[in-house]
N, C-alpha and C. Protein backbone atom coordinates (compact mmCIF):
# COMPACT_ATOMS: atom_id res chain seq x y z
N UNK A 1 27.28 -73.79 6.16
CA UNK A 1 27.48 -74.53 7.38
C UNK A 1 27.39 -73.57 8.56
N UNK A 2 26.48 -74.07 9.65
CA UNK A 2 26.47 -72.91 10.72
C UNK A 2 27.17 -73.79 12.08
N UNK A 3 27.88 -73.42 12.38
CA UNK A 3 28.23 -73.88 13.91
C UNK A 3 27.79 -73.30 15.27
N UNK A 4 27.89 -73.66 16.07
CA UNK A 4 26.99 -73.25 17.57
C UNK A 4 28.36 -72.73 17.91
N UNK A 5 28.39 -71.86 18.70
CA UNK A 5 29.22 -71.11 19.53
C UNK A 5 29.52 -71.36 20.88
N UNK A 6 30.81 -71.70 21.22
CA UNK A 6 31.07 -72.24 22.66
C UNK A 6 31.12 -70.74 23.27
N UNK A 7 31.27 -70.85 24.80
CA UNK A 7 31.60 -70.17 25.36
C UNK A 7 33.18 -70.23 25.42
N UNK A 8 33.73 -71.48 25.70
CA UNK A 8 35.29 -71.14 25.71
C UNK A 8 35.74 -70.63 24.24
N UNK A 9 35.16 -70.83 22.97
CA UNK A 9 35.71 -70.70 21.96
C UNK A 9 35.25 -68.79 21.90
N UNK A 10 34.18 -68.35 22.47
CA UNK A 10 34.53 -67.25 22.43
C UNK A 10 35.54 -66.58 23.18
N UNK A 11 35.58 -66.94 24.78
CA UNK A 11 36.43 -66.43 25.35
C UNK A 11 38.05 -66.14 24.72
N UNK A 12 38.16 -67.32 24.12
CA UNK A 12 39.77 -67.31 23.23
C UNK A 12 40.04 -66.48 22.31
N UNK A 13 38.97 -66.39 21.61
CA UNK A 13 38.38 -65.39 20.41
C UNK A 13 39.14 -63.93 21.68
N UNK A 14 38.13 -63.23 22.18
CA UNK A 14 38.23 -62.00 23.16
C UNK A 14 39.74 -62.05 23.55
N UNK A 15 40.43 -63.13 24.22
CA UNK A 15 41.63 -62.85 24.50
C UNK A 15 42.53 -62.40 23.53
N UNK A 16 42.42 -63.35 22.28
CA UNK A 16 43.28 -63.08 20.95
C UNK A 16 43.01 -61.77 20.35
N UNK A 17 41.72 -61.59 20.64
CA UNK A 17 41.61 -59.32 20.38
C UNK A 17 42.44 -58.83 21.15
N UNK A 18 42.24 -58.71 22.53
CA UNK A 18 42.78 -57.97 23.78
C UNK A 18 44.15 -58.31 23.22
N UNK A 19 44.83 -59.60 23.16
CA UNK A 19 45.95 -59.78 22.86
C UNK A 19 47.02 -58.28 21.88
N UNK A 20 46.17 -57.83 21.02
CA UNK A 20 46.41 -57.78 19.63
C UNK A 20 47.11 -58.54 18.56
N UNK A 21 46.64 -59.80 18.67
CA UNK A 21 47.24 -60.90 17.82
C UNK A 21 46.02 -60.79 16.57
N UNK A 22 44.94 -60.64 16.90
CA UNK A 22 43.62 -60.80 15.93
C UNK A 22 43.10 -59.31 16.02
N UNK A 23 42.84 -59.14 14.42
CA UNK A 23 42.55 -57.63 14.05
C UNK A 23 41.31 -58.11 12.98
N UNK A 24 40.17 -57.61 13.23
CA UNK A 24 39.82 -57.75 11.79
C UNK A 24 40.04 -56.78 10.61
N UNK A 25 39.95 -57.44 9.59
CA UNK A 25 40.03 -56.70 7.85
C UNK A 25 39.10 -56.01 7.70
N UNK A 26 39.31 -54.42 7.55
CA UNK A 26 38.33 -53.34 7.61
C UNK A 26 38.51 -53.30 6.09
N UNK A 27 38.06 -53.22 4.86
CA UNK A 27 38.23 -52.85 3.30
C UNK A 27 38.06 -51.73 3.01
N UNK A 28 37.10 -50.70 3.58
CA UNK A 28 36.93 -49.64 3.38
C UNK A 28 36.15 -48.99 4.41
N UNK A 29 36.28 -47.60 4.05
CA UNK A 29 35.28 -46.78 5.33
C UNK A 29 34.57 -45.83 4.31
N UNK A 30 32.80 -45.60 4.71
CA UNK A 30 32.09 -44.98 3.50
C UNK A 30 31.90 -44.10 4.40
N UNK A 31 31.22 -42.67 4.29
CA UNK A 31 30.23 -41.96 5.17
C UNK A 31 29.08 -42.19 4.81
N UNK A 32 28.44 -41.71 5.56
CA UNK A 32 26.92 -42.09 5.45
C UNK A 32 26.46 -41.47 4.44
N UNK A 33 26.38 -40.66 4.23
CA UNK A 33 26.32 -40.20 2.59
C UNK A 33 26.33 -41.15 1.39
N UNK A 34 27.66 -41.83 1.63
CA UNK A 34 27.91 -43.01 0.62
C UNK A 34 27.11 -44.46 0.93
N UNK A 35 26.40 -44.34 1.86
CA UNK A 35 25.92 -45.88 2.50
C UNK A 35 25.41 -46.99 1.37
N UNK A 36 24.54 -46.31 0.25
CA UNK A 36 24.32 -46.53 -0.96
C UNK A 36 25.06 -47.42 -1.98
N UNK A 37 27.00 -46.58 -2.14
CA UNK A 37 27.05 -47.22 -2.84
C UNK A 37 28.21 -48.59 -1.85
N UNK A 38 28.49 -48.16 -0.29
CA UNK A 38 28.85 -49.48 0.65
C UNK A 38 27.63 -50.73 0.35
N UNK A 39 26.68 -50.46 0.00
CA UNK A 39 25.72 -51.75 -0.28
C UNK A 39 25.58 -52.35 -1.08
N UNK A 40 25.92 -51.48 -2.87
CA UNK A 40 26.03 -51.86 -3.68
C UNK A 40 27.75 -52.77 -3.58
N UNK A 41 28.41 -52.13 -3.47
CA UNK A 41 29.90 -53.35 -3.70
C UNK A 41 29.62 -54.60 -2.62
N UNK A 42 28.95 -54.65 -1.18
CA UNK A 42 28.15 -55.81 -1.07
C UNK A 42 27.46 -56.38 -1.58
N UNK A 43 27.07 -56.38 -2.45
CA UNK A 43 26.17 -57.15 -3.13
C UNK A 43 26.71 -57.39 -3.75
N UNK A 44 27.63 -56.82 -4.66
CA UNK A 44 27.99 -57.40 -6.21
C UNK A 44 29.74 -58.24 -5.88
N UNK A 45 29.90 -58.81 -4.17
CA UNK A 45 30.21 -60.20 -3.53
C UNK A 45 32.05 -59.56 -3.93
N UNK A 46 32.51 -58.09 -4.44
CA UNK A 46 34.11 -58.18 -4.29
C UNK A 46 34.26 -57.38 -3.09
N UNK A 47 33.89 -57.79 -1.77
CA UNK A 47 34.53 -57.65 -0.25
C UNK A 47 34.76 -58.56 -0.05
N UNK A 48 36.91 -57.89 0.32
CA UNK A 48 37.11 -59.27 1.31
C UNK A 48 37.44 -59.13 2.54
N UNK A 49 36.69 -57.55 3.10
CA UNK A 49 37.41 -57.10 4.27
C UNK A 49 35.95 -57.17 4.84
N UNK A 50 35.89 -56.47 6.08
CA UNK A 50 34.70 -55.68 6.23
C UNK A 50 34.11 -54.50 6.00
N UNK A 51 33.09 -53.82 5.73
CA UNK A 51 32.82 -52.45 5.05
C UNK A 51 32.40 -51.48 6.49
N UNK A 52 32.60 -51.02 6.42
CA UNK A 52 32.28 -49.70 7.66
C UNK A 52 31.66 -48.28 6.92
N UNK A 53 30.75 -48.15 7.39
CA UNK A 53 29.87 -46.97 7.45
C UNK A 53 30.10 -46.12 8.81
N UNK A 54 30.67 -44.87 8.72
CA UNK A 54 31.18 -44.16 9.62
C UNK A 54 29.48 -43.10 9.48
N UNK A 55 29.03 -42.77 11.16
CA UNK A 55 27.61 -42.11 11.12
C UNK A 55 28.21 -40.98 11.57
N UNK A 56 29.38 -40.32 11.80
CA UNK A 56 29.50 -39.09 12.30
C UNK A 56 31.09 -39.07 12.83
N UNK A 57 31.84 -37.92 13.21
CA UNK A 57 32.95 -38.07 12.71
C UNK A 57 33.41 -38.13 13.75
């Protein structure tokens, strides 16, 4: 299901960051080195955070 994006529904979105009420779920942090196997555990669908690839320190 794709929904269209309001403008007020983002704005609320942005406030609730700024707020710090809304954080997103980081799962792990790879270096770039590892980018390889950050793609492989995407794929094989057990993320329930978001994956971060750090390019430099």
């Amino acid at each position: 299901m794709l929904a269209a994006a309001r403008a007020t529904d983002l704005e609320h979105v942005a406030a609730e960051l700024a707020a710090g009420r809304l954080r997103p779920v980081m799962e792990r942090t790879y270096p770039l080195t590892e980018s390889v196997d950050a793609l492989r555990t995407l794929e094989a669908g057990r993320v329930q955070g978001k994956l971060v690839v750090r390019v430099g320190e």
